[in-house]
PDB file of N, CA and C in Angstrom:
ATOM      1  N   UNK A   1      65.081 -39.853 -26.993  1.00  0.00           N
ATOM      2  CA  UNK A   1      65.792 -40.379 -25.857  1.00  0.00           C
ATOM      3  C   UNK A   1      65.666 -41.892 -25.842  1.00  0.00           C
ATOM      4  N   UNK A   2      66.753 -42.577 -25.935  1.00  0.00           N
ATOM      5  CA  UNK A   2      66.826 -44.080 -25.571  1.00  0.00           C
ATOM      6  C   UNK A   2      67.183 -44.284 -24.164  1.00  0.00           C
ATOM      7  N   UNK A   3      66.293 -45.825 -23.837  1.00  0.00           N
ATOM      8  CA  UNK A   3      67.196 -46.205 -22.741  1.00  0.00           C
ATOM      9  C   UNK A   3      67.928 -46.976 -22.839  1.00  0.00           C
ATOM     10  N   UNK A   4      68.694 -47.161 -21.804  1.00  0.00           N
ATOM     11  CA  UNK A   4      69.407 -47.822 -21.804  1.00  0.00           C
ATOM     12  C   UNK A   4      69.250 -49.297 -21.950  1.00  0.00           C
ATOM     13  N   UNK A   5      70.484 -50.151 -22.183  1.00  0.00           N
ATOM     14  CA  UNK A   5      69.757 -51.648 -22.867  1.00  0.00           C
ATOM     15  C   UNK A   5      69.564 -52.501 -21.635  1.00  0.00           C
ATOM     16  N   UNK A   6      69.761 -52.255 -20.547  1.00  0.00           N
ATOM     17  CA  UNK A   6      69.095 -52.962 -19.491  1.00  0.00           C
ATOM     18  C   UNK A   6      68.091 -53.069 -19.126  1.00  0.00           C
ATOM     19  N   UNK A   7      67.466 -51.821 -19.398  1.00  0.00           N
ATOM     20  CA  UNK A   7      65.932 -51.557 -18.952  1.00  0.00           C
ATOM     21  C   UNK A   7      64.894 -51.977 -20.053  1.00  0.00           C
ATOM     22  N   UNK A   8      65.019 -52.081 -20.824  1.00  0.00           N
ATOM     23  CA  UNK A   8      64.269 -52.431 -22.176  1.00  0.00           C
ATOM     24  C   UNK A   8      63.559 -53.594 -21.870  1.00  0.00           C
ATOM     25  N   UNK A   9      62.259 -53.706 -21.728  1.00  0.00           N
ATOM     26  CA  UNK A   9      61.652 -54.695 -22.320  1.00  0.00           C
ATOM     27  C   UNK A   9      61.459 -54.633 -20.525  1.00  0.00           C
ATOM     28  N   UNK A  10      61.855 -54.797 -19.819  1.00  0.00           N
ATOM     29  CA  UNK A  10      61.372 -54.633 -18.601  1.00  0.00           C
ATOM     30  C   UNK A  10      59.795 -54.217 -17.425  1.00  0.00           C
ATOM     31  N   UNK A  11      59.710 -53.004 -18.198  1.00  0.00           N
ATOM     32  CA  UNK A  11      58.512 -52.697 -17.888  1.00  0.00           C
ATOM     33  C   UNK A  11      57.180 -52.532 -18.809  1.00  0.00           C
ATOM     34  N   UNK A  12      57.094 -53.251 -19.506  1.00  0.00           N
ATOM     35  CA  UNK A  12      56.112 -53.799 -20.896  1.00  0.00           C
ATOM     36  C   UNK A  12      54.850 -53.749 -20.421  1.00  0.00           C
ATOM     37  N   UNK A  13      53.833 -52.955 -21.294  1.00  0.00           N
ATOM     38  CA  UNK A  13      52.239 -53.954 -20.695  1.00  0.00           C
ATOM     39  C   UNK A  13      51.885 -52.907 -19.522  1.00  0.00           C
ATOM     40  N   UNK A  14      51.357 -54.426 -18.143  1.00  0.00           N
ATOM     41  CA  UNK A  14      50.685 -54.078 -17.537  1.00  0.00           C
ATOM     42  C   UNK A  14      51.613 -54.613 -16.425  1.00  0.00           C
ATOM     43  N   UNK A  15      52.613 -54.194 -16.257  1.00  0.00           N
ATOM     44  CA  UNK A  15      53.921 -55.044 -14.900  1.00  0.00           C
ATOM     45  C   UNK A  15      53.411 -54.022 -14.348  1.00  0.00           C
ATOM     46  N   UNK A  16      52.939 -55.561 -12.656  1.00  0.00           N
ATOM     47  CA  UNK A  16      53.176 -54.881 -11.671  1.00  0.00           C
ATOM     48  C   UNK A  16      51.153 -55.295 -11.227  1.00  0.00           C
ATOM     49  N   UNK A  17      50.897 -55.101 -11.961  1.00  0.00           N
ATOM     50  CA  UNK A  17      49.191 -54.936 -12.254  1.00  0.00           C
ATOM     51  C   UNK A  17      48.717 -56.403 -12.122  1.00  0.00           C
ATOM     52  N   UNK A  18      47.110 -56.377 -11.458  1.00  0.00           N
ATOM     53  CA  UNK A  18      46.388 -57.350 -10.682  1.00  0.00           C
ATOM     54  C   UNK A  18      46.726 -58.585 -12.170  1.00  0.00           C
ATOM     55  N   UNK A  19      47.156 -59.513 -11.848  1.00  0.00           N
ATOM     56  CA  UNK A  19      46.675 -60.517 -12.857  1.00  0.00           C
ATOM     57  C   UNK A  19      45.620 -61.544 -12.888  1.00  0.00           C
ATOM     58  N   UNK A  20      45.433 -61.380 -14.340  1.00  0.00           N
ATOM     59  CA  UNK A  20      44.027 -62.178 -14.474  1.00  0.00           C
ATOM     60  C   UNK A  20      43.961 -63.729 -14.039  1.00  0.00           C
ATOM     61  N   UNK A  21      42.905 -63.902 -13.679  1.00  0.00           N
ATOM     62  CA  UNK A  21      42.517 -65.110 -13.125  1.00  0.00           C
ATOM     63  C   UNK A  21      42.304 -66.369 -14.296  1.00  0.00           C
ATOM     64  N   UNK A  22      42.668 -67.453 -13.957  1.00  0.00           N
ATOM     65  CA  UNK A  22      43.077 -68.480 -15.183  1.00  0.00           C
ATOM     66  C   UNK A  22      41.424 -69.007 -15.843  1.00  0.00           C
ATOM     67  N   UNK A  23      41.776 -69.389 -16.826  1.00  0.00           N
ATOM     68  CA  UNK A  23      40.526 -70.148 -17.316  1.00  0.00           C
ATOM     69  C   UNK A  23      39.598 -71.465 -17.014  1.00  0.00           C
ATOM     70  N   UNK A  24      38.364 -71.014 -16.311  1.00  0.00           N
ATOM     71  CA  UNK A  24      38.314 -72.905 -16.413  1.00  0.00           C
ATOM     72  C   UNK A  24      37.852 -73.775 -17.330  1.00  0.00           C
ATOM     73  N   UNK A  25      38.992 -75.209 -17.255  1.00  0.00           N
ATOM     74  CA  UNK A  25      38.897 -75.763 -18.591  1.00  0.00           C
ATOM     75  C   UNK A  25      37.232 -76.331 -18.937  1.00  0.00           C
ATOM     76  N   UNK A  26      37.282 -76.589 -20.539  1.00  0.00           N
ATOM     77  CA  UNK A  26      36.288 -76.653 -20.693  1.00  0.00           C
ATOM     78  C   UNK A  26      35.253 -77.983 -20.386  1.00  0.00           C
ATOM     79  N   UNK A  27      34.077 -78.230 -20.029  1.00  0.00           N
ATOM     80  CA  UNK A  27      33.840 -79.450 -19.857  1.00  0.00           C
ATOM     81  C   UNK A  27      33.665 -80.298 -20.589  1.00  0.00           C
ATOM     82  N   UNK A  28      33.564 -81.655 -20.497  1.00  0.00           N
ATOM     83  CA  UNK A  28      33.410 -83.182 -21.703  1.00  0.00           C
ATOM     84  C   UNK A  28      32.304 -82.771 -22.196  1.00  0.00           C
ATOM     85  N   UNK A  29      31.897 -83.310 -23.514  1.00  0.00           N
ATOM     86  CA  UNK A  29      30.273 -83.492 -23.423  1.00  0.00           C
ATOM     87  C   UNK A  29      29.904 -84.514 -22.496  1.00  0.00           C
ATOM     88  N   UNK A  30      28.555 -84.417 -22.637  1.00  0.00           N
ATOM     89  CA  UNK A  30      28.068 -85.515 -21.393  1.00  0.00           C
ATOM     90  C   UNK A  30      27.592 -86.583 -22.434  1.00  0.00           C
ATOM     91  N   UNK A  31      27.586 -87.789 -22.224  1.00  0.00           N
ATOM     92  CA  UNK A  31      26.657 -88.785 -22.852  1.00  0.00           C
ATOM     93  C   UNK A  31      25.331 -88.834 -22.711  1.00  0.00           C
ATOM     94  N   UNK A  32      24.460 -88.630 -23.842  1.00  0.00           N
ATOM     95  CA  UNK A  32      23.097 -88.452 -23.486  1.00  0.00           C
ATOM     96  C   UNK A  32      22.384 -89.850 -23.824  1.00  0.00           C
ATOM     97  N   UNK A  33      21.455 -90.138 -23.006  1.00  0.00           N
ATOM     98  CA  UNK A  33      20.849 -91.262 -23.210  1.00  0.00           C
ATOM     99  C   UNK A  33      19.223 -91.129 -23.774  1.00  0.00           C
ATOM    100  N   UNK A  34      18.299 -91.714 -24.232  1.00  0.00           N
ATOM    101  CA  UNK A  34      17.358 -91.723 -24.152  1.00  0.00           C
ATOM    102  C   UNK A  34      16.247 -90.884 -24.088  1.00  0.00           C
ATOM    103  N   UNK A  35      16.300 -90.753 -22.749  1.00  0.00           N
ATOM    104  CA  UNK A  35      15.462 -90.147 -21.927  1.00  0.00           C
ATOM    105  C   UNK A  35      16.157 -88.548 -21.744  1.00  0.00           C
ATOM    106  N   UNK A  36      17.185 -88.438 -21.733  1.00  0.00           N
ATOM    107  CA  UNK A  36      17.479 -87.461 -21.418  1.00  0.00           C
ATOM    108  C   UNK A  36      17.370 -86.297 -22.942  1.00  0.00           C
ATOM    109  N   UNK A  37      17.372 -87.047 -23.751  1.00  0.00           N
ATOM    110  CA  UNK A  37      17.331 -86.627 -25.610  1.00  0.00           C
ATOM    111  C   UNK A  37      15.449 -86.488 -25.510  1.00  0.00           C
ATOM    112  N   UNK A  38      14.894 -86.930 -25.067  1.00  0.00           N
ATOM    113  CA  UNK A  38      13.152 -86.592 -25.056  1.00  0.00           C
ATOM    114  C   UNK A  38      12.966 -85.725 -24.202  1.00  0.00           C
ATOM    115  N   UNK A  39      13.313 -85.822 -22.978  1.00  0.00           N
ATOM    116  CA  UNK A  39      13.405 -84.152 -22.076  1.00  0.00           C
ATOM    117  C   UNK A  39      13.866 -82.913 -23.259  1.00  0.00           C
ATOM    118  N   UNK A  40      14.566 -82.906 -23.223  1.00  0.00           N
ATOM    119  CA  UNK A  40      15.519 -82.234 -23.636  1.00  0.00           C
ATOM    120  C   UNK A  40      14.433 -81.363 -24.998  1.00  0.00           C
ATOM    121  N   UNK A  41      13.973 -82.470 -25.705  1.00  0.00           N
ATOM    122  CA  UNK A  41      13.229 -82.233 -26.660  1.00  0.00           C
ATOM    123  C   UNK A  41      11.678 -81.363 -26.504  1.00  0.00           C
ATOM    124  N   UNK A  42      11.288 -82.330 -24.926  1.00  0.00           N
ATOM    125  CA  UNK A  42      10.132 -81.475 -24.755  1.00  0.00           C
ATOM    126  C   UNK A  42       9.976 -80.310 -24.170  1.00  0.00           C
ATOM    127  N   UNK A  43      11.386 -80.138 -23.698  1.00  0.00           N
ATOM    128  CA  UNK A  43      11.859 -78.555 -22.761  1.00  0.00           C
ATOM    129  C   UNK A  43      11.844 -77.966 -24.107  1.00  0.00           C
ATOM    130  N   UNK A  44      12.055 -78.233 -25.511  1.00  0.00           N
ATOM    131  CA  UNK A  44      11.943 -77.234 -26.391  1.00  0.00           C
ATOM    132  C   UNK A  44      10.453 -76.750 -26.648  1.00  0.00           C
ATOM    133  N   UNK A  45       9.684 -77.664 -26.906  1.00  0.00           N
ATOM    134  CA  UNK A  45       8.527 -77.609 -26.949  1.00  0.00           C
ATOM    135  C   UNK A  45       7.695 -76.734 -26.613  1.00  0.00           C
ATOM    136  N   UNK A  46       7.622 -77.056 -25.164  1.00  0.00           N
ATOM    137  CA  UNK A  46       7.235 -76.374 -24.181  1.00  0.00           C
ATOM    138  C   UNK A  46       8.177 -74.918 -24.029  1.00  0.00           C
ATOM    139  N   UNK A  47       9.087 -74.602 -24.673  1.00  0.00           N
ATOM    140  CA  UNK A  47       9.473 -73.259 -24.557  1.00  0.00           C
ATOM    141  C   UNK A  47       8.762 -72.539 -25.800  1.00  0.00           C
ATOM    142  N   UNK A  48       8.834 -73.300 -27.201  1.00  0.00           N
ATOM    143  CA  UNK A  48       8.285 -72.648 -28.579  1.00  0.00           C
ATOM    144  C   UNK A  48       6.815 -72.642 -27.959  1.00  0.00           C
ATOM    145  N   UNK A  49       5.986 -73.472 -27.057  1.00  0.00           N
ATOM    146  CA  UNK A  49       4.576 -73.052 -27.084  1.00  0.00           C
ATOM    147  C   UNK A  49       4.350 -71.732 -26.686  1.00  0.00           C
ATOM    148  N   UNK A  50       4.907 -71.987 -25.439  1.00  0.00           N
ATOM    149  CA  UNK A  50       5.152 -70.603 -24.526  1.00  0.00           C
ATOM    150  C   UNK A  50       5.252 -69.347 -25.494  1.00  0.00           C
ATOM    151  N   UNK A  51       6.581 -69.117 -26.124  1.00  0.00           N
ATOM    152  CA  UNK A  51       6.952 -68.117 -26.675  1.00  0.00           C
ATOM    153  C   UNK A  51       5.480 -67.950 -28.067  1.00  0.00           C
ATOM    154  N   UNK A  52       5.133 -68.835 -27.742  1.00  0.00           N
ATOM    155  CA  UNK A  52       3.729 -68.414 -29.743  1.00  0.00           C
ATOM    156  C   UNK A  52       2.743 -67.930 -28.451  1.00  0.00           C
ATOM    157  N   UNK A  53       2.537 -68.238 -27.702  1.00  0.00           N
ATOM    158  CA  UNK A  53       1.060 -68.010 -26.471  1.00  0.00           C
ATOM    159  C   UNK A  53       1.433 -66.308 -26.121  1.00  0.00           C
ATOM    160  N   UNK A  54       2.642 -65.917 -25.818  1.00  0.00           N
ATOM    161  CA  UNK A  54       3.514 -65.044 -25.162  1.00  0.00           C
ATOM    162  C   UNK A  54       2.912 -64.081 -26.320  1.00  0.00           C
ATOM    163  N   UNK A  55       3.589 -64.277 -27.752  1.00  0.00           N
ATOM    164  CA  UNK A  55       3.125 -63.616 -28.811  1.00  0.00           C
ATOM    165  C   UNK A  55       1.555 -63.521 -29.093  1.00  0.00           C
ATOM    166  N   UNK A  56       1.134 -63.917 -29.255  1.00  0.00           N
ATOM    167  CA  UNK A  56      -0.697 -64.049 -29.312  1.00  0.00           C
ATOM    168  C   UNK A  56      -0.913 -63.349 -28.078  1.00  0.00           C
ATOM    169  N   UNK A  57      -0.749 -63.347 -27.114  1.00  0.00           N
ATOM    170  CA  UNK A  57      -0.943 -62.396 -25.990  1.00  0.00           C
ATOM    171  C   UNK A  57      -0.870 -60.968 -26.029  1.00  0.00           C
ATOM    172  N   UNK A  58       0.620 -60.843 -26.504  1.00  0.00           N
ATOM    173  CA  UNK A  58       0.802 -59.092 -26.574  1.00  0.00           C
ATOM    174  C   UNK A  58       0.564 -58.745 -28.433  1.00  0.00           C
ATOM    175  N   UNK A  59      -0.282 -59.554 -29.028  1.00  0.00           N
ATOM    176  CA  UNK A  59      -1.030 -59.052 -29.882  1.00  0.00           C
ATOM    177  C   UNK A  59      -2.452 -58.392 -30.009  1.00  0.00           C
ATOM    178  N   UNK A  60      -2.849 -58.783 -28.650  1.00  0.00           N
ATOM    179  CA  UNK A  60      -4.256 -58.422 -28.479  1.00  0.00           C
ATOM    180  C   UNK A  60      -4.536 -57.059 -27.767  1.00  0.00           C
ATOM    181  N   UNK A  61      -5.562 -56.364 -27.307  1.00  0.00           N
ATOM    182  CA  UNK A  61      -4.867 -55.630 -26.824  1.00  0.00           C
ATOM    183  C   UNK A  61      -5.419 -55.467 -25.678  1.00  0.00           C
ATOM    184  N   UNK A  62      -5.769 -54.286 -25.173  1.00  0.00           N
ATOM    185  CA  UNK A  62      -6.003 -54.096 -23.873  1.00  0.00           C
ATOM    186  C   UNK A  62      -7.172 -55.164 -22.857  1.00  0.00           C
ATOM    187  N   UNK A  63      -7.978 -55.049 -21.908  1.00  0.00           N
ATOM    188  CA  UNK A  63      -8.974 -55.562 -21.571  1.00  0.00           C
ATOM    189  C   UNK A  63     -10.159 -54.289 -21.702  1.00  0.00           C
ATOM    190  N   UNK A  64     -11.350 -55.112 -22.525  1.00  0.00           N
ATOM    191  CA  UNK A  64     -12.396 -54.585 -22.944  1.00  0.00           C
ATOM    192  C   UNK A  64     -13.152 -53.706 -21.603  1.00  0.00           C
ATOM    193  N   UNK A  65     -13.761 -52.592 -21.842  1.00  0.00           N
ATOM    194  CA  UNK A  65     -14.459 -52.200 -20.633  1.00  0.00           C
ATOM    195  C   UNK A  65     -15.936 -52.783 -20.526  1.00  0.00           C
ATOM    196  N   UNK A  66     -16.554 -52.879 -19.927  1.00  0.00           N
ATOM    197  CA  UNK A  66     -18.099 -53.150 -19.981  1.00  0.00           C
ATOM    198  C   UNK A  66     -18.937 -52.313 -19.679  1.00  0.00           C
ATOM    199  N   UNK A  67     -19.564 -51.720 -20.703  1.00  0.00           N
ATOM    200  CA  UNK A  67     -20.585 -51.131 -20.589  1.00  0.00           C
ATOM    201  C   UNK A  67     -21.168 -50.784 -19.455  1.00  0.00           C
ATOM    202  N   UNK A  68     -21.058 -49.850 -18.965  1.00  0.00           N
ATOM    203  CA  UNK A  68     -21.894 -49.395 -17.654  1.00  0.00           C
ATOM    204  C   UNK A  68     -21.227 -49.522 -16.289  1.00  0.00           C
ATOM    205  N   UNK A  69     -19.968 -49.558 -16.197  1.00  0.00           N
ATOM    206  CA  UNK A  69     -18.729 -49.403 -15.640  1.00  0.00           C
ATOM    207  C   UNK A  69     -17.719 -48.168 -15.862  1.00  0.00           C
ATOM    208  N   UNK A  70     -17.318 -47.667 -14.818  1.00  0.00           N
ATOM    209  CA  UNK A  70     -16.912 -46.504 -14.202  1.00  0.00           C
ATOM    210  C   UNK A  70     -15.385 -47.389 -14.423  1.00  0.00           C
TER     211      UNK A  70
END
């Protein structure tokens, strides 16, 4: 069954249906200065320490009991 050539192409997709909400564009880079390039650096730092301490932690294992404790 064909339709007819008026209707064609008419109801395609998703007609009729919620449409999507637009994109927001993307932002500039920012210019980094200085100071903001040594932050930046020691926020890494301070995350790789963390994450090796984090690891060494759940390598060990439980807490020891002491002798003569219930």
């Amino acid at each position: 069954m064909q339709l007819p050539a008026d209707l064609v192409g008419e109801m395609s997709g998703k007609a009729g249906g919620k449409a999507k909400p637009l994109k927001k564009p993307k932002s500039a880079s920012k210019d980094l200065d200085d100071s903001d390039l040594e932050f930046q650096k020691k926020k890494k730092e301070e995350a790789a320490a963390l994450k090796a301490l984090k690891e060494k932690a759940a390598g060990k294992g439980g807490f020891a009991k002491v002798k003569g404790s219930k």
